[in-house]
C-alpha atoms as a PDB file:
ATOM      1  CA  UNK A   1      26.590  16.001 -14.640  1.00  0.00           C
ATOM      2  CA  UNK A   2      28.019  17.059 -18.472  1.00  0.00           C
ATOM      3  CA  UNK A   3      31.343  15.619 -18.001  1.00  0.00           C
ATOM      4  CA  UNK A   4      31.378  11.719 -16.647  1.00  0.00           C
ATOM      5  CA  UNK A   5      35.238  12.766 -16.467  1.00  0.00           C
ATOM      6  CA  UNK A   6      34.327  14.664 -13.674  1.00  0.00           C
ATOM      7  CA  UNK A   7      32.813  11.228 -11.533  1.00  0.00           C
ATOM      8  CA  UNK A   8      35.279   9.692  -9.914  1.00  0.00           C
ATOM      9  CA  UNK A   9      33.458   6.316  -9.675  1.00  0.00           C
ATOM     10  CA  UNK A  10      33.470   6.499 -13.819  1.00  0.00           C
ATOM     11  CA  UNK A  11      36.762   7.029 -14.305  1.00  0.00           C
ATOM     12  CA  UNK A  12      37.784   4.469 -11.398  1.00  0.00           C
ATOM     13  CA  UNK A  13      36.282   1.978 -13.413  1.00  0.00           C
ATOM     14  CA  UNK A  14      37.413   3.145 -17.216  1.00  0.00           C
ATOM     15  CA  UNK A  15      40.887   2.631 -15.567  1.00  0.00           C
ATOM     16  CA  UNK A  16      39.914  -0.813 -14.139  1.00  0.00           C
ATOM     17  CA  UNK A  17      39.718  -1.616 -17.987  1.00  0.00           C
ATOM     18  CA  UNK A  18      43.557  -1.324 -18.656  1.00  0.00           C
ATOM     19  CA  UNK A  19      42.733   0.190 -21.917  1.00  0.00           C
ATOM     20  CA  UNK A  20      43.442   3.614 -23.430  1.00  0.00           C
ATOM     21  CA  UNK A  21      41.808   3.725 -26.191  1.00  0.00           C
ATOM     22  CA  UNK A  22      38.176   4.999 -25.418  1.00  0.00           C
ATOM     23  CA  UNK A  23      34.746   5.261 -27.903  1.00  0.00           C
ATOM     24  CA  UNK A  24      33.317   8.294 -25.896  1.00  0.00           C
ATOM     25  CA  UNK A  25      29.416   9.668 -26.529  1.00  0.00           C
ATOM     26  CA  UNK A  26      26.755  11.490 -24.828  1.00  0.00           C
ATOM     27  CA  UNK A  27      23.617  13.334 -25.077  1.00  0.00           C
ATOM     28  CA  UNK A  28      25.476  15.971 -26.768  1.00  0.00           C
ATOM     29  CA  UNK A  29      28.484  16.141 -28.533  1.00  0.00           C
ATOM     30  CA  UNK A  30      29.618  19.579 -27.789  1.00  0.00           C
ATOM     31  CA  UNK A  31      28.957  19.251 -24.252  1.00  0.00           C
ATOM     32  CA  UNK A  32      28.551  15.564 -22.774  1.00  0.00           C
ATOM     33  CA  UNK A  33      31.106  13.714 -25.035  1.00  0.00           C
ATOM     34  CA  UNK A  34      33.276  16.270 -25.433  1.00  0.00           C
ATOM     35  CA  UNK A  35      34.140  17.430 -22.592  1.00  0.00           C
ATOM     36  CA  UNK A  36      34.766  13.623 -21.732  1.00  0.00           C
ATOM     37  CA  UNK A  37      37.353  12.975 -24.158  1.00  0.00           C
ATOM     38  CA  UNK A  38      39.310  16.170 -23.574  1.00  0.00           C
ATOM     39  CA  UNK A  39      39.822  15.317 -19.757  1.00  0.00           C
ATOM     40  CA  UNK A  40      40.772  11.739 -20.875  1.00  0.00           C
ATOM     41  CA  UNK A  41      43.155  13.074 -23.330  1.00  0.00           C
ATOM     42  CA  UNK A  42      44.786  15.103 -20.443  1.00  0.00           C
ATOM     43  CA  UNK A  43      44.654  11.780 -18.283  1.00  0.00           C
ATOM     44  CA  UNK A  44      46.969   9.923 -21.060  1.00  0.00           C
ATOM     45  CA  UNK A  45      43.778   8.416 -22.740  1.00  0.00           C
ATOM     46  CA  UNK A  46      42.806   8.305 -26.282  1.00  0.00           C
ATOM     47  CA  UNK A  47      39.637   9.092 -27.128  1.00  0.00           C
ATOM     48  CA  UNK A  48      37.243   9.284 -30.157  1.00  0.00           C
ATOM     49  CA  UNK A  49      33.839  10.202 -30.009  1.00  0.00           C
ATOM     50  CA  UNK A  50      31.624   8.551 -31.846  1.00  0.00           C
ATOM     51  CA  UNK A  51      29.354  11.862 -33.500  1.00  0.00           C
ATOM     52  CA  UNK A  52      26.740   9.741 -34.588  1.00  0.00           C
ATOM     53  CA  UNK A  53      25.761   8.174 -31.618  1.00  0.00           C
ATOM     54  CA  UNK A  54      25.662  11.603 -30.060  1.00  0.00           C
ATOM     55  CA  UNK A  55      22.726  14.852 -29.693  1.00  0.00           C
ATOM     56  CA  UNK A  56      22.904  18.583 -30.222  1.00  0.00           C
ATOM     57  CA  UNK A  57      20.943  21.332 -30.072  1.00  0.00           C
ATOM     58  CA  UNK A  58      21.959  23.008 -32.874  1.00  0.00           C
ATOM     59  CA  UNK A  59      23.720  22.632 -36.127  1.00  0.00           C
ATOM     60  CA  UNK A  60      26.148  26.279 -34.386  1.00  0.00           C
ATOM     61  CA  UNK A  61      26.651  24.219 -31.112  1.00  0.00           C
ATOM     62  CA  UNK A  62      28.153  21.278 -32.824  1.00  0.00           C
ATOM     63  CA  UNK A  63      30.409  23.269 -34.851  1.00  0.00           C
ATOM     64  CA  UNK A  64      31.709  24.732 -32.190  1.00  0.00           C
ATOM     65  CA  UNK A  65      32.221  21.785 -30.302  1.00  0.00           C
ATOM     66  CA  UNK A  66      34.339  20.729 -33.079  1.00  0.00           C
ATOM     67  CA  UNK A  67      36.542  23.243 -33.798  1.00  0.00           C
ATOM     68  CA  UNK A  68      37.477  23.053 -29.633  1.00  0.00           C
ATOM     69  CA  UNK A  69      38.161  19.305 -30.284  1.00  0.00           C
ATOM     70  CA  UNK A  70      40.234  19.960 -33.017  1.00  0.00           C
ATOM     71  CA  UNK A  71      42.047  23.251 -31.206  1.00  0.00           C
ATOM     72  CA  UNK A  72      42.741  20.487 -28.341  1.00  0.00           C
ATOM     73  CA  UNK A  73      44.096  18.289 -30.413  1.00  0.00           C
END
């Protein structure tokens, strides 16, 4: 699975936090953590993905995860 958004166990328990402010990450950013925080934004959450503590493949592939953060945004 690339998006823990998509498990419904995960999210059952994010919500069980109260809290909508999330630190997303994953094994790559423009994948993994990404895709994460723009299905919690459209579920009223606020993410921010911590880029450090996350992978990529390439130097292109994390660019482009960025700009379609920032186009979501």
């Amino acid at each position: 699975m690339v998006n823990a958004w998509d498990d419904e166990a995960f999210v059952a328990k994010v919500r069980q936090t109260g809290r909508d402010h999330l630190i997303l990450a994953g094994l790559t950013f423009e994948t993994c953590a990404s895709l994460a925080a723009i299905a919690a934004r459209s579920d009223g959450y606020q993410p921010v993905v911590a880029l450090d503590a996350c992978g990529s493949f390439s130097h292109h592939k994390r660019e482009a995860g960025l700009a379609r953060r920032h186009h979501r945004e």
